[in-house]
PDB file of N, CA and C in Angstrom:
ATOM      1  N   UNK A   1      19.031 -23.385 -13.900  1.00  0.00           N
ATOM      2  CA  UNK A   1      17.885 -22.581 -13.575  1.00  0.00           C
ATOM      3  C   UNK A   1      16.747 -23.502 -13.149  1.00  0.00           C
ATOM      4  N   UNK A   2      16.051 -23.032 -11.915  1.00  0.00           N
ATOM      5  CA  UNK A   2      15.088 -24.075 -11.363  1.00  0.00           C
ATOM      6  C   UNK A   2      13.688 -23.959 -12.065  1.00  0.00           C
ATOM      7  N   UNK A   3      13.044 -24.483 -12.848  1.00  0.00           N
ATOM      8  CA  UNK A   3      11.511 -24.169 -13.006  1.00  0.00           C
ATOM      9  C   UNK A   3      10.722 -24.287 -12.168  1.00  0.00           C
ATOM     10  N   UNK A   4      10.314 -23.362 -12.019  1.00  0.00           N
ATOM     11  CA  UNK A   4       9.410 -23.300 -10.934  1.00  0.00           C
ATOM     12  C   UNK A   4       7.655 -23.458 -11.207  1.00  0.00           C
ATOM     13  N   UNK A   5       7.106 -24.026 -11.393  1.00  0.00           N
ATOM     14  CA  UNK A   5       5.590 -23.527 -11.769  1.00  0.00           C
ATOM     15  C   UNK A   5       4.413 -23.194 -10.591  1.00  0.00           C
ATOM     16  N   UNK A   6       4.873 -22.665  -9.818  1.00  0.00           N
ATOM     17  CA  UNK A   6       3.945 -21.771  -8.974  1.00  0.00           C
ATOM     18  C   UNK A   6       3.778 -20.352  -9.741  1.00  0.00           C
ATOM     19  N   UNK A   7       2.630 -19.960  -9.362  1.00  0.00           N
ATOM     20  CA  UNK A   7       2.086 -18.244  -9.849  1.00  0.00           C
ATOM     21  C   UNK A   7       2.730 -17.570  -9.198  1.00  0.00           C
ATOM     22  N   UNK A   8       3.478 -16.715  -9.950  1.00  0.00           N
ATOM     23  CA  UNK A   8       4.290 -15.817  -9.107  1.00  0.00           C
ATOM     24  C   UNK A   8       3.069 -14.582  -8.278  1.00  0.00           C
ATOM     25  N   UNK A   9       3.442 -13.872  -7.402  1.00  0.00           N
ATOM     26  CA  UNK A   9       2.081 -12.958  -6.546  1.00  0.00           C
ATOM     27  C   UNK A   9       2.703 -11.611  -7.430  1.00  0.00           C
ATOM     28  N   UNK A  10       3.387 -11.733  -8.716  1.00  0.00           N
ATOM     29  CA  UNK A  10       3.760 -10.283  -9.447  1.00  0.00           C
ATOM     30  C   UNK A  10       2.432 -10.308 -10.217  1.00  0.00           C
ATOM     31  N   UNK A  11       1.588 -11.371 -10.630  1.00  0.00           N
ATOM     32  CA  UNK A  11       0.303 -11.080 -11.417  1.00  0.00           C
ATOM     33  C   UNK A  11      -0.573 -11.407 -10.857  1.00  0.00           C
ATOM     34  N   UNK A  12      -0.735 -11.381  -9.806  1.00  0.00           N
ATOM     35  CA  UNK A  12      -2.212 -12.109  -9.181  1.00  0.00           C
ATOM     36  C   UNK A  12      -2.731 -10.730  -7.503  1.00  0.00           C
ATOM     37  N   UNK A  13      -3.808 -11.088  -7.564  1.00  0.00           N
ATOM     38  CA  UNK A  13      -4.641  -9.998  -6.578  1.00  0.00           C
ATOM     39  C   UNK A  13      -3.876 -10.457  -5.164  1.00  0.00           C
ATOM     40  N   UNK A  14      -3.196  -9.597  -4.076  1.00  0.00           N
ATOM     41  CA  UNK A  14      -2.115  -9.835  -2.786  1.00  0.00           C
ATOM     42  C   UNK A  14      -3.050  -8.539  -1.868  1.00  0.00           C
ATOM     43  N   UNK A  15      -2.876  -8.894  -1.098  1.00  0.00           N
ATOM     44  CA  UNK A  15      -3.114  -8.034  -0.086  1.00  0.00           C
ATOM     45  C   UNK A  15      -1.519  -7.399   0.584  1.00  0.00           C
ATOM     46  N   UNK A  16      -2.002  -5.663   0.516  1.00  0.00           N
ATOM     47  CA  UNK A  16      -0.941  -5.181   0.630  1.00  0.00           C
ATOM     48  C   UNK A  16      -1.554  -4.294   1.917  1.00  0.00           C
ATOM     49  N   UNK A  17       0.292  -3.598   2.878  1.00  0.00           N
ATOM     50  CA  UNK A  17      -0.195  -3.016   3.981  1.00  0.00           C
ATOM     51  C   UNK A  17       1.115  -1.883   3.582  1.00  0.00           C
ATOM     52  N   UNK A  18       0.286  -0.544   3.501  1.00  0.00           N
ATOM     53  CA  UNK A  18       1.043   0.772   3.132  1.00  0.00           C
ATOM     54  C   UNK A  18       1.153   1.849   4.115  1.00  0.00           C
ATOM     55  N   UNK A  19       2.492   2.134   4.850  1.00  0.00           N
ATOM     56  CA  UNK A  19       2.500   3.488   5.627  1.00  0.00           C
ATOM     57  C   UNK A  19       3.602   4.469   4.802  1.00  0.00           C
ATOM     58  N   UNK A  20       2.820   5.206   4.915  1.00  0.00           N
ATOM     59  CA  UNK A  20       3.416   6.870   5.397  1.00  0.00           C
ATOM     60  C   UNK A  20       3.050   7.897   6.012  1.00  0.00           C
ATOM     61  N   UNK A  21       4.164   8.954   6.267  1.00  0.00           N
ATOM     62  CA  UNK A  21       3.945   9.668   7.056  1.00  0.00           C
ATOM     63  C   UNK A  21       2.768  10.379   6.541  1.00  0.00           C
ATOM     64  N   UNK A  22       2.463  11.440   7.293  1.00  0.00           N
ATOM     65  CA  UNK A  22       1.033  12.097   7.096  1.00  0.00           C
ATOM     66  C   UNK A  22      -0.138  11.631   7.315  1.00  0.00           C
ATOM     67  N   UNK A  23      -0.840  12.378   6.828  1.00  0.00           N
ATOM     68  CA  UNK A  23      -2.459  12.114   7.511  1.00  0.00           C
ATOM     69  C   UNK A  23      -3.415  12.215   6.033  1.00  0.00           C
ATOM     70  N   UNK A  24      -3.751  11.247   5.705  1.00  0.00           N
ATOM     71  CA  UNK A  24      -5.127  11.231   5.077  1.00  0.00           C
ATOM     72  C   UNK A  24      -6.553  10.619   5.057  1.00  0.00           C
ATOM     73  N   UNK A  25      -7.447  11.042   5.497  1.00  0.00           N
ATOM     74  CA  UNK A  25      -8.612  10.673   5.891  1.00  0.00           C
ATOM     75  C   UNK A  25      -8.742   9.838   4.981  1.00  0.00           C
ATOM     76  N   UNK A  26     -10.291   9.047   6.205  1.00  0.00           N
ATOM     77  CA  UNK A  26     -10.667   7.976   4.832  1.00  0.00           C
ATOM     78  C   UNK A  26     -11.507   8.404   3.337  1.00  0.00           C
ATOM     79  N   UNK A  27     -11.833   9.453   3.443  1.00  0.00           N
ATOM     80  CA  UNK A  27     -12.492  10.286   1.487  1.00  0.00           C
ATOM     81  C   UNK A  27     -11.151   9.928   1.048  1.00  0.00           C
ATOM     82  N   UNK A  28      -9.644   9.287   1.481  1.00  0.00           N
ATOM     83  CA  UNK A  28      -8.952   9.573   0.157  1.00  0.00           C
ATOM     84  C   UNK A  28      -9.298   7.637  -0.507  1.00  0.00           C
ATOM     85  N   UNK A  29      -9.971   6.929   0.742  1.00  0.00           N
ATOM     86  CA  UNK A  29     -10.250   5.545  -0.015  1.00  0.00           C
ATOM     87  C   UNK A  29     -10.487   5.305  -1.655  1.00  0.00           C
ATOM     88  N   UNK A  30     -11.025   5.537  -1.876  1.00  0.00           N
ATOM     89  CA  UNK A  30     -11.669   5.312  -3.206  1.00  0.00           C
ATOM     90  C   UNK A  30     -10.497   5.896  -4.092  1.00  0.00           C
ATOM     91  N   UNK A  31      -9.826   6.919  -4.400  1.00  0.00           N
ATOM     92  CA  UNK A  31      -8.796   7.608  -5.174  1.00  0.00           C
ATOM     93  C   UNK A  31      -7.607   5.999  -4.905  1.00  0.00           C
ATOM     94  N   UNK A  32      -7.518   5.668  -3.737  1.00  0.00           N
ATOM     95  CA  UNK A  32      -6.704   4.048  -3.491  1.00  0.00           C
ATOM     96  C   UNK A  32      -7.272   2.865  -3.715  1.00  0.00           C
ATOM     97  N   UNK A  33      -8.194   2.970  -4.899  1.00  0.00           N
ATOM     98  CA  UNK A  33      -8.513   1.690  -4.891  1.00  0.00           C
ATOM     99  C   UNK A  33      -9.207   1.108  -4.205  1.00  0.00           C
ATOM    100  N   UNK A  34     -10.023   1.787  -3.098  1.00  0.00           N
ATOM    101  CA  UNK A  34     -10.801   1.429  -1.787  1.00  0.00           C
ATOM    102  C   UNK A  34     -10.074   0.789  -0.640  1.00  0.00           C
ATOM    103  N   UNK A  35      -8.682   0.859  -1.226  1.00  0.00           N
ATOM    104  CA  UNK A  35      -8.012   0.861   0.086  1.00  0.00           C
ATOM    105  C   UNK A  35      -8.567   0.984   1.326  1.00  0.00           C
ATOM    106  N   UNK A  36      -8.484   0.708   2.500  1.00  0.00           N
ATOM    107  CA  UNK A  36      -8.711   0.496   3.842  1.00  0.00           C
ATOM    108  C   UNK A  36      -8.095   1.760   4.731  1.00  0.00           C
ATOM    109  N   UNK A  37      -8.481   2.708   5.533  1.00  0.00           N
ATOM    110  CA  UNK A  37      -7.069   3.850   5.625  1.00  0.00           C
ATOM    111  C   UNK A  37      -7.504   4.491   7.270  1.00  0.00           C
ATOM    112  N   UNK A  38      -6.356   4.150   7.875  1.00  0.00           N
ATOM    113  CA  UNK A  38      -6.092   4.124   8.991  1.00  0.00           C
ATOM    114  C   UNK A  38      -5.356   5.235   9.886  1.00  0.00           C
ATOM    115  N   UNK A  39      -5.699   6.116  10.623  1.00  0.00           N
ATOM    116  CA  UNK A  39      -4.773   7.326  10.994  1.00  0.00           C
ATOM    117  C   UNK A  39      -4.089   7.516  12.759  1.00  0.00           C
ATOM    118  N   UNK A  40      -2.695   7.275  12.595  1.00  0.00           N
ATOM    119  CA  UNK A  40      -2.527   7.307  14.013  1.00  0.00           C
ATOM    120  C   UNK A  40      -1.260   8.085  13.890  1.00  0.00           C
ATOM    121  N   UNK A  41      -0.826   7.781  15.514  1.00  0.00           N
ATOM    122  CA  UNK A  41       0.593   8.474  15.780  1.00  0.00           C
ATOM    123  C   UNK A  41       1.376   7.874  16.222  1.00  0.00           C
ATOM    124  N   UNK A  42       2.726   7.895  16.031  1.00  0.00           N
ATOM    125  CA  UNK A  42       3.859   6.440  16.579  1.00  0.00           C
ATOM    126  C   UNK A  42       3.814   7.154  18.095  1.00  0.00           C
ATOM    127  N   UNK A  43       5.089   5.953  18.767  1.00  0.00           N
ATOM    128  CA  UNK A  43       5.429   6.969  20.030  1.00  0.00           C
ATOM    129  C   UNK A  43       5.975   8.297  19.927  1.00  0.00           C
ATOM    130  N   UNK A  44       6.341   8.597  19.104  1.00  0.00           N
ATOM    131  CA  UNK A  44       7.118   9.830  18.854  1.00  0.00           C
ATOM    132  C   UNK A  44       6.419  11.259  18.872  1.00  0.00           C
ATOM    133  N   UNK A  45       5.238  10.425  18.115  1.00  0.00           N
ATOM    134  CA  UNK A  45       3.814  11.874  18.009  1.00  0.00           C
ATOM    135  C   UNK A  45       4.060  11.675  16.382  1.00  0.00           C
ATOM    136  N   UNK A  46       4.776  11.290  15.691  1.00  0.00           N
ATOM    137  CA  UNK A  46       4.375  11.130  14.166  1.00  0.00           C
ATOM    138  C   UNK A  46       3.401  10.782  13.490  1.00  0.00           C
ATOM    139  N   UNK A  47       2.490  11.309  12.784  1.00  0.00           N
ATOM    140  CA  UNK A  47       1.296  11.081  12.363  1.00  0.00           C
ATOM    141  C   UNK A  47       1.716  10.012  11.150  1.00  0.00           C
ATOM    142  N   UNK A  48       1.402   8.623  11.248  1.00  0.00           N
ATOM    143  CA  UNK A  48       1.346   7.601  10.131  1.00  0.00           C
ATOM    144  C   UNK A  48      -0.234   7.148   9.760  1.00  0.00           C
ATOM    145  N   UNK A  49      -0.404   7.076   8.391  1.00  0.00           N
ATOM    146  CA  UNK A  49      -1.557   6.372   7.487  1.00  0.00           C
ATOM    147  C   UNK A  49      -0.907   5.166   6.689  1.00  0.00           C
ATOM    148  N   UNK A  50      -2.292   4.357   7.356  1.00  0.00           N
ATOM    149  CA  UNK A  50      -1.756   2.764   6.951  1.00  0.00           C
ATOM    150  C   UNK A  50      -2.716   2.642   6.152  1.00  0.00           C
ATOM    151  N   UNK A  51      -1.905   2.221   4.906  1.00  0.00           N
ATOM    152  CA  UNK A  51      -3.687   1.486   3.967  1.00  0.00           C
ATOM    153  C   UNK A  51      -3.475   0.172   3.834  1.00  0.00           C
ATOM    154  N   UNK A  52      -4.764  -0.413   3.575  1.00  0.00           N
ATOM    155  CA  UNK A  52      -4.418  -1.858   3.550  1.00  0.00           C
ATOM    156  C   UNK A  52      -5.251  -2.056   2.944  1.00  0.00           C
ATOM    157  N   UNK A  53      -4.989  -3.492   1.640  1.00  0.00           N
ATOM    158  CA  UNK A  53      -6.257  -4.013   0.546  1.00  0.00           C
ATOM    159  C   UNK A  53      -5.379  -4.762  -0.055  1.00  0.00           C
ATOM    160  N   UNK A  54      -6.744  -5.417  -0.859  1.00  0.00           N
ATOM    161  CA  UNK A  54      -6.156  -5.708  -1.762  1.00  0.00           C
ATOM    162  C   UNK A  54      -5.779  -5.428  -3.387  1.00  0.00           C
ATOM    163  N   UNK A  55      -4.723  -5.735  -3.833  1.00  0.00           N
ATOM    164  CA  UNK A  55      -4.091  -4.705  -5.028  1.00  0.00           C
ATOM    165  C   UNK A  55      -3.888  -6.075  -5.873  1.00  0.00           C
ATOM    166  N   UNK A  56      -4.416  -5.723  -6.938  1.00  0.00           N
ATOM    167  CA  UNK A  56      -4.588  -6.439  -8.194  1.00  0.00           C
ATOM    168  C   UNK A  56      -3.472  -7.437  -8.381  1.00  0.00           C
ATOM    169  N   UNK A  57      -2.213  -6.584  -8.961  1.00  0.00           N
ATOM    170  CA  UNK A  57      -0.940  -6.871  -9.442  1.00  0.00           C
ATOM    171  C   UNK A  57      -0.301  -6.017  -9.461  1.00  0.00           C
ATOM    172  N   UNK A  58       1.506  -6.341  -9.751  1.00  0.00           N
ATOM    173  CA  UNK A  58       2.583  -5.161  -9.322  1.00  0.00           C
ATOM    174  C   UNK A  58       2.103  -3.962 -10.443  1.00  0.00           C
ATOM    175  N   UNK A  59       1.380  -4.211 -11.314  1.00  0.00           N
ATOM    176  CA  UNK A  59       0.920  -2.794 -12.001  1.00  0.00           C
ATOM    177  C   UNK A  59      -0.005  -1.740 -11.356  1.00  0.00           C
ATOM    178  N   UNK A  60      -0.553  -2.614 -10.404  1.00  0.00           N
ATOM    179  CA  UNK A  60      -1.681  -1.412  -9.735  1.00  0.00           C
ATOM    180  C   UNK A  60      -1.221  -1.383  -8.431  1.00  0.00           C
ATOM    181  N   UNK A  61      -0.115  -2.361  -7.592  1.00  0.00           N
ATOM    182  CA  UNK A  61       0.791  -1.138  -6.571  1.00  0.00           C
ATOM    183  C   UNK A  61       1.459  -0.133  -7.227  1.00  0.00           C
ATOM    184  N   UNK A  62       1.810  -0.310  -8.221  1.00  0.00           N
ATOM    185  CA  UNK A  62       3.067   0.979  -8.783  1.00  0.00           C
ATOM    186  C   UNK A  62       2.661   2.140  -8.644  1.00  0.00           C
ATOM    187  N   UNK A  63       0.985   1.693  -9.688  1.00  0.00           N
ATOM    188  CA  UNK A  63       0.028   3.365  -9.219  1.00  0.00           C
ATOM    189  C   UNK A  63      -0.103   3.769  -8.369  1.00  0.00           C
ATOM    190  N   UNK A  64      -0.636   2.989  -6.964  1.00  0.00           N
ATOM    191  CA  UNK A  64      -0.607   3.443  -5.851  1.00  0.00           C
ATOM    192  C   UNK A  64       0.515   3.876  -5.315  1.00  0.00           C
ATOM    193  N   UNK A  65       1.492   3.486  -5.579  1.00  0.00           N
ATOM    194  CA  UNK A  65       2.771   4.705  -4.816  1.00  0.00           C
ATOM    195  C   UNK A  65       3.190   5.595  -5.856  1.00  0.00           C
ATOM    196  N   UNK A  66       3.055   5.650  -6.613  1.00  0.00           N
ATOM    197  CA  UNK A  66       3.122   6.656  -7.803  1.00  0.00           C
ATOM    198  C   UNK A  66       1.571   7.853  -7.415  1.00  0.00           C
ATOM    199  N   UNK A  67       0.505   7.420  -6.728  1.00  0.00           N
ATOM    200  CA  UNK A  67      -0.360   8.455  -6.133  1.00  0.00           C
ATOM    201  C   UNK A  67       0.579   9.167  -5.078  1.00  0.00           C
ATOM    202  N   UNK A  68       1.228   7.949  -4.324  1.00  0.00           N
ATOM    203  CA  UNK A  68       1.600   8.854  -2.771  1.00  0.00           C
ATOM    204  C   UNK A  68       2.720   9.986  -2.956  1.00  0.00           C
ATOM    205  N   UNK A  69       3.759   8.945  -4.321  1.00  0.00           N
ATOM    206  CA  UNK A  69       4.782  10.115  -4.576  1.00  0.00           C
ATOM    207  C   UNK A  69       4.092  11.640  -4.913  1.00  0.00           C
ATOM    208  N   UNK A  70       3.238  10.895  -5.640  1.00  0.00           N
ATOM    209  CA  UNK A  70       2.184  12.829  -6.379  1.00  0.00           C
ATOM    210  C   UNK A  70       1.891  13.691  -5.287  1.00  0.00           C
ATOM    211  N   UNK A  71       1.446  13.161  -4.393  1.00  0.00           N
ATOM    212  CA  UNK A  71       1.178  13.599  -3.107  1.00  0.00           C
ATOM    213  C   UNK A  71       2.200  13.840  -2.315  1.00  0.00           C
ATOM    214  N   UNK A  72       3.352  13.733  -2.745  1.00  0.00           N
ATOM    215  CA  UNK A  72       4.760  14.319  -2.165  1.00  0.00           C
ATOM    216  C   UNK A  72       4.680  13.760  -0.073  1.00  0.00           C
ATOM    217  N   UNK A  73       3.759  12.445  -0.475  1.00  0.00           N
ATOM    218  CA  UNK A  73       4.423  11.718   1.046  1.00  0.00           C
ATOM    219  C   UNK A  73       5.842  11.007   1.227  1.00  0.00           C
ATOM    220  N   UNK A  74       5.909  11.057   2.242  1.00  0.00           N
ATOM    221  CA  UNK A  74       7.474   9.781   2.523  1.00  0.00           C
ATOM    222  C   UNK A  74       6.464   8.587   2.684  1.00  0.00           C
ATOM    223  N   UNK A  75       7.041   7.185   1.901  1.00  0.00           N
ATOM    224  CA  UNK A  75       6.578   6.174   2.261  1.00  0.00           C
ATOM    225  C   UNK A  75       7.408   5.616   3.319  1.00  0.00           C
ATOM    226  N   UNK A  76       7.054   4.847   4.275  1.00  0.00           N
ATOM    227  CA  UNK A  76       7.505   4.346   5.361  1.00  0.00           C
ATOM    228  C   UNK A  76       7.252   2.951   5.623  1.00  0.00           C
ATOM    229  N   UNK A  77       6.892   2.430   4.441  1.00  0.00           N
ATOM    230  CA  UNK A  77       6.642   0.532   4.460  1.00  0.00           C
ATOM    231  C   UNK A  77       5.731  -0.068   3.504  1.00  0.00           C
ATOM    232  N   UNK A  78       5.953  -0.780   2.771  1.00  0.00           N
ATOM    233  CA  UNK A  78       5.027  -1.532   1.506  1.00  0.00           C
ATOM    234  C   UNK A  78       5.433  -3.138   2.176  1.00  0.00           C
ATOM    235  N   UNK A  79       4.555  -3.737   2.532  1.00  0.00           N
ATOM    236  CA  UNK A  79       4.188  -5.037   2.979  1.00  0.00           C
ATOM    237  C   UNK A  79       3.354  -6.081   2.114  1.00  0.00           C
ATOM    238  N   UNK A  80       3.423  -6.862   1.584  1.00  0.00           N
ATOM    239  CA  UNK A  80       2.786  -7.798   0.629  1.00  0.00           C
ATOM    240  C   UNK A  80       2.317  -8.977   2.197  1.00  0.00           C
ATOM    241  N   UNK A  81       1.248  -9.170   2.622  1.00  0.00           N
ATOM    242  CA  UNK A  81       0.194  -9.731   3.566  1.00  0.00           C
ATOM    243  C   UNK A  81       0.104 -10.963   3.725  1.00  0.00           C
ATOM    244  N   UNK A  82       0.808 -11.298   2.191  1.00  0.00           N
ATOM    245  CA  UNK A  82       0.328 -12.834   2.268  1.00  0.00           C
ATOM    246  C   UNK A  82       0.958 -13.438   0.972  1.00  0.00           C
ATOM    247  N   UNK A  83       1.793 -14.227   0.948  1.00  0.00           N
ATOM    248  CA  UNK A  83       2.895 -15.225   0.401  1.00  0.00           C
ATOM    249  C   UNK A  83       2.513 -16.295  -0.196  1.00  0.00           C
TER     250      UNK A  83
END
């Protein structure tokens, strides 16, 4: 087993980039953490919302897709920004 002593990015503040389908204005910022929230349409005409911020640790993404599940969206991409 290799020891590694770098900080793993499971406890430390990452900038994350979140789509799914649907549409939610930016009033839903703040309920995300002040997430960043972005509203467009692919080529297709599919309406995608991108949020983007930064998220504490893997305990406070969980919430945040544990909001979107509540909200009965399809997620369509969880991106960690930066390595």
């Amino acid at each position: 087993m290799q020891n590694n002593t770098k900080r793993s990015l499971l406890d430390q503040p990452t900038n994350y980039k979140i789509e799914v389908q649907g549409c939610l204005d930016a009033s839903w910022s703040e309920w995300f953490d002040g997430m960043s929230i972005i509203v467009t349409k692919d080529e297709d005409g599919m309406i995608i919302t991108t949020m983007t911020g930064l998220v504490t640790d893997q305990v406070a993404l969980h919430g945040l897709l544990a909001r979107i599940r509540d909200l009965g969206l399809s997620i369509l991409l969880v991106r960690c920004l930066k390595f």
